[in-house]
C-alpha atoms as a PDB file:
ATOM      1  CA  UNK A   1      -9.575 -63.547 -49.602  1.00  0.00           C
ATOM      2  CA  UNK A   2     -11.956 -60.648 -50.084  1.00  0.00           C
ATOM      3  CA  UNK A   3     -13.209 -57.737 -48.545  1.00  0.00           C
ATOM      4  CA  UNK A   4     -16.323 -55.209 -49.574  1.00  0.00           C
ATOM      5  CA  UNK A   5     -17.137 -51.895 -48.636  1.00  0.00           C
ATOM      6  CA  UNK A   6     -20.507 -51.135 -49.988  1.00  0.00           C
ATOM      7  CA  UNK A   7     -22.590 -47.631 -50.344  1.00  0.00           C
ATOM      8  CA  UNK A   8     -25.765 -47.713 -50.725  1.00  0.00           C
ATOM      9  CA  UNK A   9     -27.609 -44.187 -51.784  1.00  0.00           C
ATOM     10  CA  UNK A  10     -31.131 -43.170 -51.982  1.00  0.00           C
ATOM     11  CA  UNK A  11     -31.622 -40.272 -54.029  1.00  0.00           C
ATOM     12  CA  UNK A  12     -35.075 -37.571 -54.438  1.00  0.00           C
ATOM     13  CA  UNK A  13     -36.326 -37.229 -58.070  1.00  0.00           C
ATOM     14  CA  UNK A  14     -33.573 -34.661 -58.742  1.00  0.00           C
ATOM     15  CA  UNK A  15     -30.852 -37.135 -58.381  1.00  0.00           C
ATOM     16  CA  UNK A  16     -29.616 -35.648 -54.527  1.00  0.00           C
ATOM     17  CA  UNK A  17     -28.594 -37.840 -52.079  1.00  0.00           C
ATOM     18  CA  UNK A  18     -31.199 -38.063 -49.603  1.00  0.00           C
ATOM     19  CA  UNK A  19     -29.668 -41.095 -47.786  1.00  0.00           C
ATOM     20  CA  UNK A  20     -26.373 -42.829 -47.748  1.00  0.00           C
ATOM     21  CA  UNK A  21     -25.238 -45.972 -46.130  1.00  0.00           C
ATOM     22  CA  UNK A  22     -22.490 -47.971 -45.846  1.00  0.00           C
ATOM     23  CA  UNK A  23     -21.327 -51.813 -45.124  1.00  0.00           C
ATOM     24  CA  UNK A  24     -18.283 -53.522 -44.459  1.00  0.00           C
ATOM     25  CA  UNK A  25     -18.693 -56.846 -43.091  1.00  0.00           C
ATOM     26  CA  UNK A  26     -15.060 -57.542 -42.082  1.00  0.00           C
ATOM     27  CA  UNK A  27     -15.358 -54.572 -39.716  1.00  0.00           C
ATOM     28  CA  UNK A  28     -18.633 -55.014 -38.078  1.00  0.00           C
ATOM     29  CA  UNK A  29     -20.137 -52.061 -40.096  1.00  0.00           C
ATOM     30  CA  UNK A  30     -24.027 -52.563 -41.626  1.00  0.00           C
ATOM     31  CA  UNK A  31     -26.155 -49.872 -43.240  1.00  0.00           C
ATOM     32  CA  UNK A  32     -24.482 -47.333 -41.118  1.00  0.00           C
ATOM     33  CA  UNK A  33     -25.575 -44.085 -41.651  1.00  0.00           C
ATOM     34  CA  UNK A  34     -23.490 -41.155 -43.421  1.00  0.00           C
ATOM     35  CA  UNK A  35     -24.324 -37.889 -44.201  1.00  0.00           C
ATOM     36  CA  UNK A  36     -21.183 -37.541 -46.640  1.00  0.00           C
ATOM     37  CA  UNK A  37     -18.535 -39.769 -48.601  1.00  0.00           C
ATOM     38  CA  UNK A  38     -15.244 -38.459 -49.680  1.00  0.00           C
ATOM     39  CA  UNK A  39     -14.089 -41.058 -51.868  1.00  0.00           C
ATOM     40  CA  UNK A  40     -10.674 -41.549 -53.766  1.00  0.00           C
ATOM     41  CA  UNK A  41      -9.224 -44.055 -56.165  1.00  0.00           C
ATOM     42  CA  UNK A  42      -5.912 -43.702 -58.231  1.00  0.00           C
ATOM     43  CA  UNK A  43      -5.963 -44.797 -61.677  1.00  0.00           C
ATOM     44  CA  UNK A  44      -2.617 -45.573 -62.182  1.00  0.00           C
ATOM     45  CA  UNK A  45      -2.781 -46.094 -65.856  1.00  0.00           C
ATOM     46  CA  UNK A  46      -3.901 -42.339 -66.304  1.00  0.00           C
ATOM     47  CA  UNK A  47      -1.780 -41.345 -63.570  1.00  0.00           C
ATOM     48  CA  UNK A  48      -5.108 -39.326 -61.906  1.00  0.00           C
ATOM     49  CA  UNK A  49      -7.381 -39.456 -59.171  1.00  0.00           C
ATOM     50  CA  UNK A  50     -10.560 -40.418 -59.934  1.00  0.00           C
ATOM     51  CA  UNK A  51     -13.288 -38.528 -56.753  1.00  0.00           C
ATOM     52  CA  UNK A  52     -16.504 -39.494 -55.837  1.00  0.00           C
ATOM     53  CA  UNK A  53     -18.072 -36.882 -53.462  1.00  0.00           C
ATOM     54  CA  UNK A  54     -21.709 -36.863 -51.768  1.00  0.00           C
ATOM     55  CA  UNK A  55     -23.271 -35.472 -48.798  1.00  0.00           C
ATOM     56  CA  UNK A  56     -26.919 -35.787 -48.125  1.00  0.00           C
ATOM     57  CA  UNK A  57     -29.180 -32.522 -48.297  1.00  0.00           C
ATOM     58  CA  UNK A  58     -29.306 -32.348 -45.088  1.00  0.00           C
ATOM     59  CA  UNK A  59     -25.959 -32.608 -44.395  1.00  0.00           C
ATOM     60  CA  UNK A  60     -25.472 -29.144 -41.601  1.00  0.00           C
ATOM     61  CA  UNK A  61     -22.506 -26.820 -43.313  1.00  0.00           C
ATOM     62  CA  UNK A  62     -21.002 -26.975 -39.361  1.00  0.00           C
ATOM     63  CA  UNK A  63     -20.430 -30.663 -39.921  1.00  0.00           C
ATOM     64  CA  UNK A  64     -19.301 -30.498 -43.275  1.00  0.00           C
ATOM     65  CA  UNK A  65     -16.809 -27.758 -41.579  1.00  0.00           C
ATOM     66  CA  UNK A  66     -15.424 -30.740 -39.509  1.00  0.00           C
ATOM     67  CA  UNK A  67     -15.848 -33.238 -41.891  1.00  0.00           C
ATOM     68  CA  UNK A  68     -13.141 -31.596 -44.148  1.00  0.00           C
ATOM     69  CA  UNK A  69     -11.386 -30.671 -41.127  1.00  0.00           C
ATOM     70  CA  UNK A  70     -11.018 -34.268 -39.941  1.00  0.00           C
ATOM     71  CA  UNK A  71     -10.452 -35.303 -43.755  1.00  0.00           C
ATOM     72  CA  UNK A  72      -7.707 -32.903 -44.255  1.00  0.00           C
ATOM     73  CA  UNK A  73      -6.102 -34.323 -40.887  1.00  0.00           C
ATOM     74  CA  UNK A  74      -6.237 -37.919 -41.638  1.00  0.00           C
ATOM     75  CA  UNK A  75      -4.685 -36.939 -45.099  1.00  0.00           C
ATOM     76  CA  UNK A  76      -1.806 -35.872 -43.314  1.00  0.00           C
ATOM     77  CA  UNK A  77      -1.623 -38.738 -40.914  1.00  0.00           C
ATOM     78  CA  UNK A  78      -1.862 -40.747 -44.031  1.00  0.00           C
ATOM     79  CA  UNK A  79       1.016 -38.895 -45.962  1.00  0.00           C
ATOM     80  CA  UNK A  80       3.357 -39.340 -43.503  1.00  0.00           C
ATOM     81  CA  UNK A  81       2.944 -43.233 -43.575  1.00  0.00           C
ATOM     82  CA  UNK A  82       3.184 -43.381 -47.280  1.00  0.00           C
ATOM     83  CA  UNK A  83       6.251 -40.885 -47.799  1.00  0.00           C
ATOM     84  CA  UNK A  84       7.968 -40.486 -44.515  1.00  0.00           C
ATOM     85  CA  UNK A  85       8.492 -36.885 -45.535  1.00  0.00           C
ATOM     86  CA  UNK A  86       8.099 -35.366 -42.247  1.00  0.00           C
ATOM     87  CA  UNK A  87       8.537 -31.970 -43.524  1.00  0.00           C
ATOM     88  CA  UNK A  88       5.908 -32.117 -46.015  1.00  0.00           C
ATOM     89  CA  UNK A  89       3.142 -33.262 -43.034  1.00  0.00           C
ATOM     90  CA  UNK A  90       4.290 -30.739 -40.883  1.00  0.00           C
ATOM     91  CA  UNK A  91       3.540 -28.177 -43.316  1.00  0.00           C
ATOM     92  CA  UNK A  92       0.004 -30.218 -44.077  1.00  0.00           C
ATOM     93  CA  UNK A  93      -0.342 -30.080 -40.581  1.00  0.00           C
ATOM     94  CA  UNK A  94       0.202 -26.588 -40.122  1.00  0.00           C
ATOM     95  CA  UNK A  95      -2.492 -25.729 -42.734  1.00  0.00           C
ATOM     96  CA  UNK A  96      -4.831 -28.036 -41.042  1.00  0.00           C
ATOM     97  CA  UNK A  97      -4.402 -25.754 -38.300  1.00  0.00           C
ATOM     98  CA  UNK A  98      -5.195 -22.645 -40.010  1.00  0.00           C
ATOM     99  CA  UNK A  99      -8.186 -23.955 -41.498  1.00  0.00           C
ATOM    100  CA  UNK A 100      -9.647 -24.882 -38.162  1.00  0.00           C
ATOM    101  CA  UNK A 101      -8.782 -21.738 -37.028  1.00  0.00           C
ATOM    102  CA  UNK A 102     -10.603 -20.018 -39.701  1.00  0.00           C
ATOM    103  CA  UNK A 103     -13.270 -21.787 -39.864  1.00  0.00           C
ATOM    104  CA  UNK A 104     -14.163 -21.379 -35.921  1.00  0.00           C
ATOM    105  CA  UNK A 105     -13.435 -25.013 -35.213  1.00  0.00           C
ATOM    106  CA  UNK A 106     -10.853 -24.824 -32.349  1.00  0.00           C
ATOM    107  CA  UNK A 107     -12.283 -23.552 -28.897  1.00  0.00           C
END
């Protein structure tokens, strides 16, 4: 079996992303639209993380405020499912606290 996640980007004459969609058929998702992708893949042969970053130029720097927020969250949740070090996300957690706070995000 096989499953695709596809991104589609339109970009202006100065190579900016003026539009990005994305598909995945096994979860009901067709040209959606995005106004950012954080994506990462590890390359386990170079022991690295290869990053593939875009927002759209009209992307509003208060969303991209709770984009990283929510990111930076779902990080953690995903850390603690990988390592079960419990310590380690409460500490991620903790940051992801102060960055909200900083950046005006809680209310």
């Amino acid at each position: 079996m096989t499953s695709e996640i596809k991104f589609s980007i339109d970009l202006d004459e100065n190579r900016v992303p003026e539009k990005l969609q994305w598909s995945a058929e096994d979860g009901g998702v067709n040209q959606q639209e995005a106004k950012a992708i954080m994506l990462s893949i590890w390359d386990s042969k170079a022991q690295e993380t290869l990053r593939i970053d875009l927002w759209t130029k009209d992307m509003p720097v208060d969303e991209m405020k709770k984009f990283f927020h929510q990111t930076l969250v779902a990080m953690s949740d995903t850390f603690q499912r990988a390592t079960d070090d419990q310590q380690m996300t409460d500490t991620m957690k903790d940051f992801c606290e102060y960055f909200a706070e900083k950046m005006d995000l809680i209310k």
